[in-house]
N, C-alpha and C. Protein backbone atom coordinates (compact mmCIF):
# COMPACT_ATOMS: atom_id res chain seq x y z
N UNK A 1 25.91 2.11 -45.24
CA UNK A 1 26.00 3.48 -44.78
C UNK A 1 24.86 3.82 -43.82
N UNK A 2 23.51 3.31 -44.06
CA UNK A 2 22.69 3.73 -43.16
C UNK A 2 23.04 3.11 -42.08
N UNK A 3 22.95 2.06 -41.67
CA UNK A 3 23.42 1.23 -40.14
C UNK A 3 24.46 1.79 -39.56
N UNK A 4 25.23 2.04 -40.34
CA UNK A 4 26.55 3.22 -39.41
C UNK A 4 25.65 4.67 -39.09
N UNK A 5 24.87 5.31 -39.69
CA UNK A 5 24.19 6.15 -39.28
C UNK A 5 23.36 5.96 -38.35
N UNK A 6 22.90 4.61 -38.70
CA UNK A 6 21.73 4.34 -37.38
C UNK A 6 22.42 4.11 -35.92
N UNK A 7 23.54 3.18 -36.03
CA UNK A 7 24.45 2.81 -35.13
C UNK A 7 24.80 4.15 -34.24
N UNK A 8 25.39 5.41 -35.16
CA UNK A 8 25.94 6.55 -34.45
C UNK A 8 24.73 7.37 -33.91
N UNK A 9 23.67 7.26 -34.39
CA UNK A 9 22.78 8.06 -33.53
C UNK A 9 22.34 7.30 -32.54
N UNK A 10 22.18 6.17 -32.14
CA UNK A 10 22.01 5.27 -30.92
C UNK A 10 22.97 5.64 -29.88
N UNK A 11 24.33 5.76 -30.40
CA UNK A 11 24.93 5.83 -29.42
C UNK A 11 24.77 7.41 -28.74
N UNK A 12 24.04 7.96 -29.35
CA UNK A 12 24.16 9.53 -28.99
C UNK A 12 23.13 9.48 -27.84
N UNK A 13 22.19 8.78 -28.74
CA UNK A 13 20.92 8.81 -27.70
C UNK A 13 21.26 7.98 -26.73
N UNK A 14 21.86 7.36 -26.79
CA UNK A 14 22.36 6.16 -25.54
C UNK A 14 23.13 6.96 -24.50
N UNK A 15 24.10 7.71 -24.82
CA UNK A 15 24.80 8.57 -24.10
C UNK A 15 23.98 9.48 -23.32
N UNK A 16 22.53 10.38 -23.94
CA UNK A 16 22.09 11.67 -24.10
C UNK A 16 21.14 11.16 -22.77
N UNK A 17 20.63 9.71 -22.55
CA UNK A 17 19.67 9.39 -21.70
C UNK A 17 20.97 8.72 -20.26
N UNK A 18 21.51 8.49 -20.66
CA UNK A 18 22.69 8.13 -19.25
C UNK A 18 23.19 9.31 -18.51
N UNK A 19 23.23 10.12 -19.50
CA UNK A 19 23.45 11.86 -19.07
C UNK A 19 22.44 12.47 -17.94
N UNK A 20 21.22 12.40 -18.57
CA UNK A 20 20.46 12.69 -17.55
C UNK A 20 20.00 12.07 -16.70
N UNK A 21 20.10 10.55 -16.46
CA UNK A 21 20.07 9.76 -15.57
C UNK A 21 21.17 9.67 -14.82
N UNK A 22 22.59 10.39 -14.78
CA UNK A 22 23.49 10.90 -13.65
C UNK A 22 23.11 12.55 -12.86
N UNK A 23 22.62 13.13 -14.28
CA UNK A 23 22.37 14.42 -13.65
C UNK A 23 20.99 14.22 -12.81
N UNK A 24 20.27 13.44 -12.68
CA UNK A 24 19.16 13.02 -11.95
C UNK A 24 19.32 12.65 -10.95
N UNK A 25 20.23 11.48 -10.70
CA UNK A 25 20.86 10.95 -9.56
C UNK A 25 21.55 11.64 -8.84
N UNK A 26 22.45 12.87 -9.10
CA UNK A 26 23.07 13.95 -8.59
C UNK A 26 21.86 14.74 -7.77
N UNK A 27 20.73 14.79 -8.57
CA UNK A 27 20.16 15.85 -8.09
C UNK A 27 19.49 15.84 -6.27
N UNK A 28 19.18 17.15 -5.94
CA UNK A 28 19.50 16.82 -4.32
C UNK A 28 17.51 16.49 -4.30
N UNK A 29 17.15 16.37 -3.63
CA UNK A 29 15.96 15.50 -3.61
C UNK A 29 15.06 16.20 -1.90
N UNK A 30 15.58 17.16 -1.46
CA UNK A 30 15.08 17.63 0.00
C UNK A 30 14.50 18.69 -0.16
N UNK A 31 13.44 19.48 0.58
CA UNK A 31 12.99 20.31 0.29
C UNK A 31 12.23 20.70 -0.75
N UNK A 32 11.69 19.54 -1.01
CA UNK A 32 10.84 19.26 -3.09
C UNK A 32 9.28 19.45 -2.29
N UNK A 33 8.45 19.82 -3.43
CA UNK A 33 7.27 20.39 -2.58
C UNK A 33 6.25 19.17 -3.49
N UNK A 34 5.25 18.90 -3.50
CA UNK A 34 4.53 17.80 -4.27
C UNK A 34 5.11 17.03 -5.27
N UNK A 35 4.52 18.35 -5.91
CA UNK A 35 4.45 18.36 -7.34
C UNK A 35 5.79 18.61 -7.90
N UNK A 36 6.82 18.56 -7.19
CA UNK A 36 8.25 18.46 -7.60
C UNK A 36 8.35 16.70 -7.46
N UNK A 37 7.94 16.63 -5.97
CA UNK A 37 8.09 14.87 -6.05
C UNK A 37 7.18 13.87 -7.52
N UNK A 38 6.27 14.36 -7.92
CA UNK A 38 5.15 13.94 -8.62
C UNK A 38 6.11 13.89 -10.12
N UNK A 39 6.39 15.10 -10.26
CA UNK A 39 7.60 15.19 -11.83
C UNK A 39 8.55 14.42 -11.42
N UNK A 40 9.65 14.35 -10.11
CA UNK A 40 10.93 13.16 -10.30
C UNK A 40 10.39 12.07 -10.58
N UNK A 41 9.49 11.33 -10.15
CA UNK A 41 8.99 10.00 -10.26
C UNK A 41 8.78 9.69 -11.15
N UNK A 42 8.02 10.78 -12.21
CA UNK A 42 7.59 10.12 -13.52
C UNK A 42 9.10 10.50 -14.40
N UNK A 43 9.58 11.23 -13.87
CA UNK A 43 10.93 11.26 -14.65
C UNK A 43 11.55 10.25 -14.92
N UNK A 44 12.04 9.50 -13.38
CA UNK A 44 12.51 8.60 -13.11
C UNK A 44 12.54 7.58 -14.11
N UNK A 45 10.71 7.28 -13.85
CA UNK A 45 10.42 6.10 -14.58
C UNK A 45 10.08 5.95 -16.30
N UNK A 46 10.74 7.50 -16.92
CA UNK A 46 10.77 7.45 -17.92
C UNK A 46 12.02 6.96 -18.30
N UNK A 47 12.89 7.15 -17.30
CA UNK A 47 14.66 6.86 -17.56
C UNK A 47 14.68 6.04 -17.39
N UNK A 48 13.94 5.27 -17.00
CA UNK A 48 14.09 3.31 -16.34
C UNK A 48 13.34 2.89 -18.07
N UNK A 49 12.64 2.99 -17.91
CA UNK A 49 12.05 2.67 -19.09
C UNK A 49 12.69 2.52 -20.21
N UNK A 50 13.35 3.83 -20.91
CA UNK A 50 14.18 4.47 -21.35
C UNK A 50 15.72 3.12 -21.85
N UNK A 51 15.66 3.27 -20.40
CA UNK A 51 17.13 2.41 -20.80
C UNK A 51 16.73 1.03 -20.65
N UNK A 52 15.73 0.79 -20.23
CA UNK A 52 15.65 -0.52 -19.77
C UNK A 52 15.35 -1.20 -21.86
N UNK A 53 14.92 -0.60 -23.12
CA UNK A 53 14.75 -0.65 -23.87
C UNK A 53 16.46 -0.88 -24.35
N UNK A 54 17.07 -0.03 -24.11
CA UNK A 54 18.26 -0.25 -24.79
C UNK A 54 19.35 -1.33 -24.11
N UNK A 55 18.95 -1.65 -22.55
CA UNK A 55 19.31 -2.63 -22.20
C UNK A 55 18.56 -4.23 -23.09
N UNK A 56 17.59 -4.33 -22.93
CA UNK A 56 17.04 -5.71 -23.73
C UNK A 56 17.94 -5.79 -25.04
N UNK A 57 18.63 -4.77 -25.83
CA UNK A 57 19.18 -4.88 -26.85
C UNK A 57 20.71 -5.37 -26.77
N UNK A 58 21.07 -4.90 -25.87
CA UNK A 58 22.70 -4.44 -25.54
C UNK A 58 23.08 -5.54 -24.36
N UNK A 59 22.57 -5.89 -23.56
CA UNK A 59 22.49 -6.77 -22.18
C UNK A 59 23.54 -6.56 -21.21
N UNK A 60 23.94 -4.70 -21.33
CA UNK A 60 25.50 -4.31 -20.42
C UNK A 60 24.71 -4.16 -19.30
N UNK A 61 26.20 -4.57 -18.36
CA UNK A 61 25.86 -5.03 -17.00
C UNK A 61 25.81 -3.59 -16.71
N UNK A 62 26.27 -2.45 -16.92
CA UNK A 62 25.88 -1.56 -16.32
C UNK A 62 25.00 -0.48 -16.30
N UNK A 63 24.25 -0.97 -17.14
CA UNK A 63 22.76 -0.20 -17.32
C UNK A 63 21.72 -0.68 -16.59
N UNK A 64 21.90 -2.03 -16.19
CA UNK A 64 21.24 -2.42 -15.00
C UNK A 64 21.46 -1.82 -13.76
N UNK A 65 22.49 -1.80 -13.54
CA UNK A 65 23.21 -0.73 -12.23
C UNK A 65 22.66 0.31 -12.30
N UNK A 66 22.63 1.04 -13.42
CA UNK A 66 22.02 2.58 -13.42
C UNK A 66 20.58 2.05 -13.17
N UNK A 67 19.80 1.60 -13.93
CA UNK A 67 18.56 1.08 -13.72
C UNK A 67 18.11 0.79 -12.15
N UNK A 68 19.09 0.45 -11.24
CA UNK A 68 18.95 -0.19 -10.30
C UNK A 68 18.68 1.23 -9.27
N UNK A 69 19.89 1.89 -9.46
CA UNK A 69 20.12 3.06 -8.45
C UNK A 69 18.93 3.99 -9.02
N UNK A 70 18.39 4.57 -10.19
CA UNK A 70 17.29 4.83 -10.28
C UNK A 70 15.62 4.50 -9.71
N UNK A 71 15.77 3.22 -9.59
CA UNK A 71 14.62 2.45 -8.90
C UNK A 71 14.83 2.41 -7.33
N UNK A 72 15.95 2.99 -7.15
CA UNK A 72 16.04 3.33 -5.61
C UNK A 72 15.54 4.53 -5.19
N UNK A 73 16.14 5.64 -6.00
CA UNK A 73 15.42 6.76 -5.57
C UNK A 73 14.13 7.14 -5.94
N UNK A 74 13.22 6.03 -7.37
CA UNK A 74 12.17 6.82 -7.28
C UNK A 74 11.30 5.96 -6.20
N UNK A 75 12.05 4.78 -5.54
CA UNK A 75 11.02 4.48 -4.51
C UNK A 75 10.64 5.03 -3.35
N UNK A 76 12.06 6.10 -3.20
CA UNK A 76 11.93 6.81 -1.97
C UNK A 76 11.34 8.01 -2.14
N UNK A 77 11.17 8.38 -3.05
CA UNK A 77 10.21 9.33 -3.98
C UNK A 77 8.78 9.15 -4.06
N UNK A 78 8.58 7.86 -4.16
CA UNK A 78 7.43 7.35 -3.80
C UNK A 78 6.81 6.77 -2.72
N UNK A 79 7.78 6.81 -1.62
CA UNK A 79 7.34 6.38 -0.10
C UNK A 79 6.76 7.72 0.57
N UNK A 80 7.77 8.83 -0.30
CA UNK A 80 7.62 10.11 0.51
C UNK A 80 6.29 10.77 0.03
N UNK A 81 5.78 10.50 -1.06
CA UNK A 81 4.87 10.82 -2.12
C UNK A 81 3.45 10.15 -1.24
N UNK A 82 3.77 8.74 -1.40
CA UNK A 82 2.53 7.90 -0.34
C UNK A 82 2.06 7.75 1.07
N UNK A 83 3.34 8.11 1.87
CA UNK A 83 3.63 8.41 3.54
C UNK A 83 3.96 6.74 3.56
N UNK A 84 4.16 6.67 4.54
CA UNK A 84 4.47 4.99 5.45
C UNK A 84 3.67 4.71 5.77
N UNK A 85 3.30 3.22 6.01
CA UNK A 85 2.16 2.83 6.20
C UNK A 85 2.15 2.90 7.71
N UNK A 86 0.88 2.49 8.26
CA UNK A 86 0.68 2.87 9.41
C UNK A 86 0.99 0.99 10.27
N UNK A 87 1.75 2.03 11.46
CA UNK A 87 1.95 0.62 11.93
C UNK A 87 0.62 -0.74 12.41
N UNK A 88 -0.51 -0.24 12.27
CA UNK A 88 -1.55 -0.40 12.60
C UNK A 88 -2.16 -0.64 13.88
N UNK A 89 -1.88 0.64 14.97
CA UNK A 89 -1.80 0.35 16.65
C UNK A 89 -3.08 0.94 16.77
């Protein structure tokens, strides 16, 4: 009985963090002022994190995908955060 309990709350939480890692990915990303960029990033990389835990358990191919498209935007999150480097002229 407990492992079915444990089992069903995993999947909640499994669901509850994919949730906001679409509603994240949805979200529009222009017009963010610092410290808006400063919170997506660490967001981000709480959701990478996040799943990347329940991926090592589970090994679905598509939590890597999410994982993936996440690590896309917080890099651009973080390019915009750091500036570009300078071409060095």
């Amino acid at each position: 009985m407990f492992n079915y309990i444990y089992v069903s709350l995993n999947k909640t939480i499994i669901m509850d963090i994919l949730q906001e890692a679409s509603v994240f990915e949805k979200a529009k990303m222009s017009h963010m002022t610092t410290s808006d960029r400063v919170n997506a990033s660490r967001e981000a990389k709480r959701l990478v994190l996040a799943i990347n835990e329940i991926y090592k358990k589970t090994k679905d191919g598509t939590l890597m995908d999410v994982m993936k498209r996440l690590t896309v935007k917080k890099k651009r999150i973080d390019i915009r955060l750091k500036g570009r480097p300078d071409s060095g002229i």
